[in-house]
Protein backbone atom coordinates (compact mmCIF):
# COMPACT_ATOMS: atom_id res chain seq x y z
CA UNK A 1 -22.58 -4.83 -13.72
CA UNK A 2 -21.79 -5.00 -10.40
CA UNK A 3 -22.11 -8.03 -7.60
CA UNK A 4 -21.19 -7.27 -3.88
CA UNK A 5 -19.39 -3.90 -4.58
CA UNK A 6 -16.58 -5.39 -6.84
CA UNK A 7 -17.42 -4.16 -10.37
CA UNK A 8 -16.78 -5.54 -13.95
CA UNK A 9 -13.68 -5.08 -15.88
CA UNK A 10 -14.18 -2.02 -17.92
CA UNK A 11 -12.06 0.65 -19.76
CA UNK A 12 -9.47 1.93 -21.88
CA UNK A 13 -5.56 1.72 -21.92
CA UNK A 14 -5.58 4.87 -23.55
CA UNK A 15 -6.06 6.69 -20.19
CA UNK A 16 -4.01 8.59 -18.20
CA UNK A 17 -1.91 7.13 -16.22
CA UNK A 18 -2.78 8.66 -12.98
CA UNK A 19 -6.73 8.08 -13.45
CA UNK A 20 -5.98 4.45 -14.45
CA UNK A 21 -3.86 4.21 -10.83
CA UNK A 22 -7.04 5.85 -9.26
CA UNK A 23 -5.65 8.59 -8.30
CA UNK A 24 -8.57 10.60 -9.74
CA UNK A 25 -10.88 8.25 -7.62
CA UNK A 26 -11.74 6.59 -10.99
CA UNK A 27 -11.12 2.70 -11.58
CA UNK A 28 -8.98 1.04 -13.88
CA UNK A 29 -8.51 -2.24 -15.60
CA UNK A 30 -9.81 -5.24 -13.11
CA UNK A 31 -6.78 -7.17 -12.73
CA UNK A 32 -6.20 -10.78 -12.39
CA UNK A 33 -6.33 -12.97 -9.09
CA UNK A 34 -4.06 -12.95 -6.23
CA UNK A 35 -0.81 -15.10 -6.19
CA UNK A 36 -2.63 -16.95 -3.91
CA UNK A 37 -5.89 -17.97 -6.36
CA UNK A 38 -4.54 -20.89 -7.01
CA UNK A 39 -3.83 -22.15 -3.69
CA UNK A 40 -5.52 -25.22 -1.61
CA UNK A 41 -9.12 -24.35 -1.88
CA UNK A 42 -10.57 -21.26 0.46
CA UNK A 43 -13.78 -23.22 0.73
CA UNK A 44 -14.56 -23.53 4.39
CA UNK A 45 -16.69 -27.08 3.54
CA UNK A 46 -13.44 -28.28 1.25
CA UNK A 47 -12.90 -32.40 2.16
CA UNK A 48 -10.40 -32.31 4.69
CA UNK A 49 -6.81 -33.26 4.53
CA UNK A 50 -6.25 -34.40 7.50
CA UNK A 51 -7.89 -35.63 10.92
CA UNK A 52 -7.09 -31.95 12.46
CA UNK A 53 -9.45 -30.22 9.69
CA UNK A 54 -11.95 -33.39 10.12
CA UNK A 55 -15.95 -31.91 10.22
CA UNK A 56 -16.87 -33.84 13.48
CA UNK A 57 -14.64 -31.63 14.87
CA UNK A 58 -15.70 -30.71 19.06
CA UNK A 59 -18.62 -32.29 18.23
CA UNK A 60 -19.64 -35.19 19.80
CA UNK A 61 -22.83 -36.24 18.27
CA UNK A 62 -21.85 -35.82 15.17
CA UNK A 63 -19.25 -38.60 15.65
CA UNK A 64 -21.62 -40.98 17.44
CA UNK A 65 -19.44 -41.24 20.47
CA UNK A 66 -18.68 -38.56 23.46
CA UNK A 67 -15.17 -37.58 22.91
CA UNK A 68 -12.77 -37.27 25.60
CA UNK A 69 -11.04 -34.34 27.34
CA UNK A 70 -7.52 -33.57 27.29
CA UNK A 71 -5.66 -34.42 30.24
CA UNK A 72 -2.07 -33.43 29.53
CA UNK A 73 -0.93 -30.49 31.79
CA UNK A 74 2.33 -29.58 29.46
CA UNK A 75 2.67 -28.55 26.59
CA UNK A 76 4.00 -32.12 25.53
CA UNK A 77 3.52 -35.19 27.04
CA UNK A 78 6.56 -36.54 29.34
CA UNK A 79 6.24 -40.00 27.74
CA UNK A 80 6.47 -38.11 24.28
CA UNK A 81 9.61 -35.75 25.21
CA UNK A 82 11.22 -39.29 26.76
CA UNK A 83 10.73 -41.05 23.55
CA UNK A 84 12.14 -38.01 21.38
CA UNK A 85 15.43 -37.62 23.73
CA UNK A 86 16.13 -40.92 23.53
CA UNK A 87 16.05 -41.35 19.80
CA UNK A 88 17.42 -37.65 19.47
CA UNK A 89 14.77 -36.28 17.63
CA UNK A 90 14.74 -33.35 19.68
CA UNK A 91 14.89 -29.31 18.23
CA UNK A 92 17.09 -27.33 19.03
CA UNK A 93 14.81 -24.78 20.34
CA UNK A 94 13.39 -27.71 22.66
CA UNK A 95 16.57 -28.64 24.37
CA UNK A 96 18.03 -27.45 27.86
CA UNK A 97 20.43 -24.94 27.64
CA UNK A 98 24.23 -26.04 27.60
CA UNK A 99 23.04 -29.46 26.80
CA UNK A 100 23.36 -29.46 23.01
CA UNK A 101 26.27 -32.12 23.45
CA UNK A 102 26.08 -35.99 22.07
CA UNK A 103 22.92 -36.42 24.72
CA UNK A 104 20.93 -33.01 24.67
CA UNK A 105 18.12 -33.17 26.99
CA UNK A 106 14.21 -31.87 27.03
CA UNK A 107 13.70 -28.87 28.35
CA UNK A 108 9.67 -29.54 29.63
CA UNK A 109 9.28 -25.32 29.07
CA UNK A 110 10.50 -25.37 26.12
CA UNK A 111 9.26 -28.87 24.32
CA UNK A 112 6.12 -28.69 22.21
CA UNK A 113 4.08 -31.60 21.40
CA UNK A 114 5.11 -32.24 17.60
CA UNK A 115 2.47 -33.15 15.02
CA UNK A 116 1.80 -36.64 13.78
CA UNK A 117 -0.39 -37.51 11.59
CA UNK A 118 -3.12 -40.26 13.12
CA UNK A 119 -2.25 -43.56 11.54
CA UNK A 120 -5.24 -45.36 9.93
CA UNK A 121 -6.99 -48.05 12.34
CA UNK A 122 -5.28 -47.42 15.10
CA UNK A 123 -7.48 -45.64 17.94
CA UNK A 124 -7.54 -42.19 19.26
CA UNK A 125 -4.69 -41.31 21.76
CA UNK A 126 -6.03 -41.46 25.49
CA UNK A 127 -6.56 -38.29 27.08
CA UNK A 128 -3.71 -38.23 29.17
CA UNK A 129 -1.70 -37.35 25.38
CA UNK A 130 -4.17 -34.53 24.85
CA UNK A 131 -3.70 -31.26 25.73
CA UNK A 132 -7.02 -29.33 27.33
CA UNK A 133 -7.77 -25.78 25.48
CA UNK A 134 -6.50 -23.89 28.23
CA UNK A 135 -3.17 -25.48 27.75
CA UNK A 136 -2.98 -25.80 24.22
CA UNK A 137 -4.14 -21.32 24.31
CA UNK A 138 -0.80 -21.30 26.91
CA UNK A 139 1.68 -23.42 24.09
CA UNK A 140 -0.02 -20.98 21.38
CA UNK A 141 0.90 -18.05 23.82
CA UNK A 142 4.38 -19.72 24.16
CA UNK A 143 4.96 -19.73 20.15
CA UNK A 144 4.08 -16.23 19.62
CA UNK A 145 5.80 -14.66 22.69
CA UNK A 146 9.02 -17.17 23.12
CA UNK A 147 9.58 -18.81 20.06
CA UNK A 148 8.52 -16.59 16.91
CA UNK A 149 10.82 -14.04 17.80
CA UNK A 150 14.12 -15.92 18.43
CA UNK A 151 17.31 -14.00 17.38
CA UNK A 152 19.36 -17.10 17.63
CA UNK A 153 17.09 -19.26 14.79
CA UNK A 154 16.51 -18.13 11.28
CA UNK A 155 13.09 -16.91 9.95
CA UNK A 156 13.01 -19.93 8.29
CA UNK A 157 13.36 -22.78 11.26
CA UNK A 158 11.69 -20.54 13.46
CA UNK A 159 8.62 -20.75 11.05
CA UNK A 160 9.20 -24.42 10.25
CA UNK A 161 9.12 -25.60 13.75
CA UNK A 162 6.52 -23.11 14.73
CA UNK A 163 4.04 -24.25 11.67
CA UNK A 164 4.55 -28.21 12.63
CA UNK A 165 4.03 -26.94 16.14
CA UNK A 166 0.60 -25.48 15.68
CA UNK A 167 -0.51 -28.05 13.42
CA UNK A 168 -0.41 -30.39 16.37
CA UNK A 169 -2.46 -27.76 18.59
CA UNK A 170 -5.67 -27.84 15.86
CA UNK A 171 -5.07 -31.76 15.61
CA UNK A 172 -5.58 -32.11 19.76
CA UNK A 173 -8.07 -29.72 19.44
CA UNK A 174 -9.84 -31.86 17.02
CA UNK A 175 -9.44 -35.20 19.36
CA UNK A 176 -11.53 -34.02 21.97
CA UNK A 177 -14.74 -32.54 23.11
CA UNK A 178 -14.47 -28.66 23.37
CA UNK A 179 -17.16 -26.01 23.64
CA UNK A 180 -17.02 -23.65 20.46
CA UNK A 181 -16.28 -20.87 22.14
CA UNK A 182 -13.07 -22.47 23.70
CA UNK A 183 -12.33 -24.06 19.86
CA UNK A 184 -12.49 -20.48 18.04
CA UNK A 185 -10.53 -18.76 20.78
CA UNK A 186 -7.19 -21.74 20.42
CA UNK A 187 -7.73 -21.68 16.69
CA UNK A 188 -7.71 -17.60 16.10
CA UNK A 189 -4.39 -17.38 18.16
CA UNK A 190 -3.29 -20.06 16.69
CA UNK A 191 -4.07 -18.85 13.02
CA UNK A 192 -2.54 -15.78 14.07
CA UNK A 193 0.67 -16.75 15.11
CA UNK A 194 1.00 -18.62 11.77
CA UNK A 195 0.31 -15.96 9.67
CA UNK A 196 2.74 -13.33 11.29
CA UNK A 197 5.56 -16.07 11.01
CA UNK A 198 4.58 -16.71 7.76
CA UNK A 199 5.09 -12.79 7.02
CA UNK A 200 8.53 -12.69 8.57
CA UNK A 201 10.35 -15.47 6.46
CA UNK A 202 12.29 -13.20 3.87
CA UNK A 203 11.63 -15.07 0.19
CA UNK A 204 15.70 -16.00 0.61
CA UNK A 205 14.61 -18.28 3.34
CA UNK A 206 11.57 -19.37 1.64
CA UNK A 207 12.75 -23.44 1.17
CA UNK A 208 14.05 -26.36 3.00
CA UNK A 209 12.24 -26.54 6.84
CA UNK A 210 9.80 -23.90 5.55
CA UNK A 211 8.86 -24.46 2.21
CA UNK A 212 6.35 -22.01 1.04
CA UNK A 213 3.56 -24.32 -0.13
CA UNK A 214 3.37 -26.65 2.92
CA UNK A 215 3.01 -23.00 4.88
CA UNK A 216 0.37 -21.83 2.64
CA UNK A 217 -1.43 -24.91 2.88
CA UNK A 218 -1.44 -25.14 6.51
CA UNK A 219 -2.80 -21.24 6.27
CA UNK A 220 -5.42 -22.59 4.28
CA UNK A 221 -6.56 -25.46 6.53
CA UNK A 222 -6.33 -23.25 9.66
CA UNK A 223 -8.96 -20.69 7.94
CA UNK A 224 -10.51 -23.71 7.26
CA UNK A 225 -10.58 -25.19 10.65
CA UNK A 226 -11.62 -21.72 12.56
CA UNK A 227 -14.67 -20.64 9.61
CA UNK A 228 -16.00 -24.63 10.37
CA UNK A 229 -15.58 -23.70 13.84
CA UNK A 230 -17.68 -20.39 13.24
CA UNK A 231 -20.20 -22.05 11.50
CA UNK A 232 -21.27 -24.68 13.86
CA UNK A 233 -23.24 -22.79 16.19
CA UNK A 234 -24.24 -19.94 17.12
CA UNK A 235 -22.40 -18.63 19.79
CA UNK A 236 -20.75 -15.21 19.96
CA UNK A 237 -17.08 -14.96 18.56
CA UNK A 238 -15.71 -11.38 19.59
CA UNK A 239 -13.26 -11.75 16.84
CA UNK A 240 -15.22 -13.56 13.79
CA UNK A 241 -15.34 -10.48 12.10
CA UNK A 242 -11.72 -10.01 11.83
CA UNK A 243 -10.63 -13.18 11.02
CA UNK A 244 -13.59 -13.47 8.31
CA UNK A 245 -11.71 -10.41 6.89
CA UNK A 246 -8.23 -11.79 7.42
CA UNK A 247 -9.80 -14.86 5.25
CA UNK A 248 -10.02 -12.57 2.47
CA UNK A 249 -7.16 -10.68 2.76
CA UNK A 250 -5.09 -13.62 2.32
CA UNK A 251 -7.06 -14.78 -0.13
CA UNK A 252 -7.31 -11.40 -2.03
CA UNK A 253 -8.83 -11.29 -5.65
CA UNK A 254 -10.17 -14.93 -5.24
CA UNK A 255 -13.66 -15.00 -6.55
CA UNK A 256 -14.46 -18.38 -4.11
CA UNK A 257 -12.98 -16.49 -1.16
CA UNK A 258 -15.15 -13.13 -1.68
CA UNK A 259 -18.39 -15.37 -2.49
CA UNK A 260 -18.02 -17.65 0.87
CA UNK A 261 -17.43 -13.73 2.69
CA UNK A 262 -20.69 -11.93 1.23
CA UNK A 263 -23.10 -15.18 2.23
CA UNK A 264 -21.76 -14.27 5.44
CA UNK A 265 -24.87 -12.29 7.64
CA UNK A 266 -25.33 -9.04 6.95
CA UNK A 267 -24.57 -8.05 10.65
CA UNK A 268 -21.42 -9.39 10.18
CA UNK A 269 -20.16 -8.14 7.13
CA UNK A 270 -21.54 -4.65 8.61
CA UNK A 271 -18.87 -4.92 10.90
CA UNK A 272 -15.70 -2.90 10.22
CA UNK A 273 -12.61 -5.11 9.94
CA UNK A 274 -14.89 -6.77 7.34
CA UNK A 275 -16.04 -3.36 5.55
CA UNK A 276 -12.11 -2.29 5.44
CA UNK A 277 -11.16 -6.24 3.88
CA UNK A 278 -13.91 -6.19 1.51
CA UNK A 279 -12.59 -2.56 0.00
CA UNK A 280 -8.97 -4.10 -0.25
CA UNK A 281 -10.50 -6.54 -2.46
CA UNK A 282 -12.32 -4.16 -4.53
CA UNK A 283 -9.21 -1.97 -5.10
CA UNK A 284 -7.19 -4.94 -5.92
CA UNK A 285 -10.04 -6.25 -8.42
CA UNK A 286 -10.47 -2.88 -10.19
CA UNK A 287 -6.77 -2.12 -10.22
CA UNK A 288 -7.27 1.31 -8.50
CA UNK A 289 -3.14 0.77 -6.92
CA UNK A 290 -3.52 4.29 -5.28
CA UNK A 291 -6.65 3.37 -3.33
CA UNK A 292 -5.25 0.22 -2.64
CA UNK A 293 -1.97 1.17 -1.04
CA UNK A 294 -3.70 3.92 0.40
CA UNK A 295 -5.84 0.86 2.19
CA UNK A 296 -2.87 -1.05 2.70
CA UNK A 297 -1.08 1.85 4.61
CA UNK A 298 -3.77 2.04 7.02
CA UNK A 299 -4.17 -1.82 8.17
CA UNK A 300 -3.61 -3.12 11.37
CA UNK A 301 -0.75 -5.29 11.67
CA UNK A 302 -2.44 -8.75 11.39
CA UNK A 303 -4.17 -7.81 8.42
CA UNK A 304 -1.09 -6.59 7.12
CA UNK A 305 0.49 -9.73 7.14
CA UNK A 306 -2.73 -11.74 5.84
CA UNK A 307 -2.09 -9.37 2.61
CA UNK A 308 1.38 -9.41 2.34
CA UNK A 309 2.03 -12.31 -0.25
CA UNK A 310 -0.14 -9.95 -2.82
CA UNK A 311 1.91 -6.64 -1.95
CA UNK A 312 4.98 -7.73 -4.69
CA UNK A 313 2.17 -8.80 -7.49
CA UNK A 314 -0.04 -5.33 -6.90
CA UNK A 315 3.57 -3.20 -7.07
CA UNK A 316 3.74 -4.60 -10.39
CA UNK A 317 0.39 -4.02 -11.87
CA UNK A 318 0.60 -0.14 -10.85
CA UNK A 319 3.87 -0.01 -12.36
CA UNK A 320 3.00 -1.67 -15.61
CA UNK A 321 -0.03 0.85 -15.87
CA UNK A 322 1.94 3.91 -15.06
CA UNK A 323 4.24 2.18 -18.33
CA UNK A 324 1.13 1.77 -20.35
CA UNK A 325 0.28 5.30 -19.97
CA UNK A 326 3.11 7.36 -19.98
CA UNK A 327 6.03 5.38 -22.61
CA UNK A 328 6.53 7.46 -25.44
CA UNK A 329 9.39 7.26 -27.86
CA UNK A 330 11.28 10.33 -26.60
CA UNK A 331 10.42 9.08 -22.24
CA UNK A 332 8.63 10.54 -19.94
CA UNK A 333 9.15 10.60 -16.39
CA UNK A 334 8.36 10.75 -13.09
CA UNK A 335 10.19 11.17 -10.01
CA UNK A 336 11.90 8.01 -8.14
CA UNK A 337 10.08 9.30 -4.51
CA UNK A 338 7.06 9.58 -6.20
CA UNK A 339 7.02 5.79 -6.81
CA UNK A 340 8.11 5.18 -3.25
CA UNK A 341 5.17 7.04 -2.09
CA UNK A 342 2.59 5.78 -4.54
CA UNK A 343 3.68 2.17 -3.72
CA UNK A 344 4.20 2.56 0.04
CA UNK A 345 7.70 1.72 -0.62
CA UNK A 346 10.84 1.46 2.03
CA UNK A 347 13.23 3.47 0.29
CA UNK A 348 14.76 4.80 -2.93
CA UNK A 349 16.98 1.83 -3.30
CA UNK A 350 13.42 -0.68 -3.52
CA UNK A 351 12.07 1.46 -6.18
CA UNK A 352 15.45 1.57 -8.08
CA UNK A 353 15.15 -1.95 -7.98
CA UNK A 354 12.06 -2.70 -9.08
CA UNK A 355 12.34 -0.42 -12.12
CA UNK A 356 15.64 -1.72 -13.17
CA UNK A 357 13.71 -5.17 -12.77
CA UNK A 358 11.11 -4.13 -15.55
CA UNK A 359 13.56 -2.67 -18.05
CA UNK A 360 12.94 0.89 -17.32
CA UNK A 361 15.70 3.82 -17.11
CA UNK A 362 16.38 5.85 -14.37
CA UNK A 363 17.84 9.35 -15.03
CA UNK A 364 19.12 11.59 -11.99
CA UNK A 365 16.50 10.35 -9.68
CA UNK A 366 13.64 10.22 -12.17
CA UNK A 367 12.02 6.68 -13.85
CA UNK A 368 11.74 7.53 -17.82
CA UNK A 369 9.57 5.51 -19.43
CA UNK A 370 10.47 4.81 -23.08
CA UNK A 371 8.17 3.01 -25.19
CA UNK A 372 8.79 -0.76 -25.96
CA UNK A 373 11.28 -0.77 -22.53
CA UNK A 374 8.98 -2.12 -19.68
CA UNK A 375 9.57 -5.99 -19.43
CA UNK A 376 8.54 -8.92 -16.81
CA UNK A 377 10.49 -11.59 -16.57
CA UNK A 378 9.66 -14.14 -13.84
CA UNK A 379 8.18 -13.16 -10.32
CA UNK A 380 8.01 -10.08 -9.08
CA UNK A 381 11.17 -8.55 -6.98
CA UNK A 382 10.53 -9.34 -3.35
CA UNK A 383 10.93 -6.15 -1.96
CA UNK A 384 10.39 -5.54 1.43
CA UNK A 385 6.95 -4.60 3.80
CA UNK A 386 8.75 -2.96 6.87
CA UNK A 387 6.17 0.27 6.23
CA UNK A 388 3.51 -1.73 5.10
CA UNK A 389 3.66 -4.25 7.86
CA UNK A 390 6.58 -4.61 10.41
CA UNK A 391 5.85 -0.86 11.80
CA UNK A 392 2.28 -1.63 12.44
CA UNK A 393 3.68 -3.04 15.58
CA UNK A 394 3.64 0.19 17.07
CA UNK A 395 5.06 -1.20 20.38
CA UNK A 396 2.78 -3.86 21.23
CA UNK A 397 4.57 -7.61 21.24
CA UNK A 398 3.18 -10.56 18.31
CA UNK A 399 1.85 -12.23 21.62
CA UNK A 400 -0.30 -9.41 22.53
CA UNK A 401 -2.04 -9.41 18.96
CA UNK A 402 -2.18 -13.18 19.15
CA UNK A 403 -3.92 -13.07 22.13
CA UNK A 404 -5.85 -9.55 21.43
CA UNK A 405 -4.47 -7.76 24.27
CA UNK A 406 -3.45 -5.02 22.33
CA UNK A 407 -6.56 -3.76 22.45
CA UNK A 408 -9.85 -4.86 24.70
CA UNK A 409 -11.99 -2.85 22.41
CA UNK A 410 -12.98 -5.86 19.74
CA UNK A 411 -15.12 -5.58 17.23
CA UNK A 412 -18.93 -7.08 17.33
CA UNK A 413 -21.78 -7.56 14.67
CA UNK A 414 -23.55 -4.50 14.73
CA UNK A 415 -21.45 -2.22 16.58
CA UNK A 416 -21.08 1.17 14.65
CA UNK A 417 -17.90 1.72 11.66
């Protein structure tokens, strides 16, 4: 039985083991959710956790009042970056340069409006505190091409500071009266440069000023802001498509997540960025690992780093299947490059890794697989994704994907796969 092109679990662990990868263009075994299934809920109408995800959102009526419009022309307000030098509650990355002394000052280019949350009661900030769309689009532009990138900051600050950065942006954004059009356009870049920050923190950094659940909830509540924003009205979003997709990615293997995308219209889920996300999903479902990191090879960079929390979880499913299939009591085996190629891999050393990891031998190059050997004990090695993400780069700069000037050529409902 079959809903929306993902099929039911069926099969037998007595196949081979290169059939049961897909490699004959058969299925396997379905396998279980994402790492991220049990995450904040991918629910675009899920109750709001704060006043940034809040449904009245850039729209007026709704609220019963006309809501102002930002009037701040930097990317914090002066009276803000006073108040934070004097009580020295400045970031590092926010401070002049050679001022990093007992009184480090505000550097107005390089101070971002931090986020705090609205305290109940008290009213809304005036507009001169809010930042306009075109200004908060300029301090998204700022993250992604000044700040995300730092060489002198660990993956781990840069992401901490960028994430509470950004969380302030949708929170203005949600303060004030803004067109849709203008809404989707501050939230996608914004979403954007979250989730390639996101993708660069190495799992050693993973804790501390960027611990790994606060990120992934603010992922989820940035979806959630921009797929509200979508579904508000009806005006034309250039890039709906691909951020619908990079909804699922991230989400990949939840059942909510792929039910929200296939009530989506039929014109949009026609389009290809969703096509391509919605046979990632399928592959990961079915367990076909070869069609998957075939899929997985080809994605753009973006979408490569809405997938990218899933890539150490699928690694292990394809490797406990090839284990299933092939462990004998005398061993069989396969060559080491061969896993490095099935798995989209970054070198010989990964795959010796992640073998040694599950108990298996390696012999002169070559995994044996010896009955009763394969083990998993905890998560998943790490790895790395510099194949299967950082080279998708190609060249271009994160701020020209943030802003999609990478290429002008954007997909639209109904334009042709």
């Amino acid at each position: 039985m079959t809903m929306g092109g993902v099929s039911k679990a069926r099969g037998n662990s007595r196949v081979p083991a290169f059939s049961s990868l897909g490699i004959s263009g058969e299925p396997g075994w379905a396998s279980h959710t994402g790492p991220r299934a049990c995450s904040p809920s991918p629910r675009q109408d899920a109750a709001p956790r704060d006043a940034e995800c809040a449904s009245s959102a850039h729209s007026p009526a709704m609220s019963g009042c006309r809501l102002p419009t930002g009037l701040c022309p930097d990317m914090c307000p002066a009276s803000e970056r006073d108040r934070r030098e004097r009580e020295r509650r400045l970031h590092r990355l926010e401070v002049e340069p050679g001022s990093r002394g007992n009184a480090p000052r505000a550097d107005p280019r390089r101070t971002v409006k931090e986020y705090s949350r609205p305290a109940a009661g008290k009213p809304r900030p005036p507009p001169s505190l809010l930042r306009p769309p075109p200004v908060l689009l300029a301090t998204v532009r700022y993250l992604a091409g000044e700040v995300a990138g730092r060489a002198d900051a660990s993956c781990a600050e840069v992401a901490g500071f960028v994430a509470d950065r950004l969380r302030a942006v949708r929170l203005d954004l949600s303060l004030q009266g803004v067109g849709d059009a203008e809404a989707a356009a501050v939230l996608e870049a914004a979403l954007a440069t979250l989730l390639a920050v996101v993708a660069r923190l190495p799992p050693e950094e993973a804790r501390g000023a960027a611990d790994p659940v606060l990120l992934q909830r603010q992922v989820q509540e940035a979806f959630g802001s921009l797929r509200r924003c979508y579904a508000r009205g009806e005006a034309p979003h250039p890039r709906q498509a691909a951020f619908q997709g990079l909804f699922l990615l991230y989400n990949l293997g939840s059942v909510e997540a792929l039910q929200e995308v296939l009530q989506l219209p039929a014109a949009l889920r026609a389009c290809p960025p969703l096509q391509t996300a919605l046979a990632v999903d399928a592959a990961f479902r079915e367990g076909n690992y070869a069609r998957l990191f075939r899929l997985l090879r080809a994605l753009p960079y973006l979408q490569s780093c809405a997938v990218q929390g899933h890539i150490g979880s699928a690694r292990r499913r394809a490797l406990a299947r090839l284990a299933r299939a092939l462990s004998t009591p005398k061993g069989q085996t396969l060559p080491l490059d061969f896993i490095v190629q099935l798995l989209v891999m970054d070198g010989l050393r990964e795959a010796q890794d992640l073998c040694q990891a599950h108990g298996l031998t390696l012999d002169k190059g070559r995994v044996v697989f010896l009955r009763g050997h394969y083990s998993e004990e905890g998560l998943p090695p790490p790895g790395t994704c510099h194949m299967l993400v950082e080279s998708k780069l190609q060249g271009h700069t994160l701020e020209e994907v943030v802003m999609a000037e990478e290429d002008k050529d954007m997909y639209r409902p109904g334009s042709p796969a």
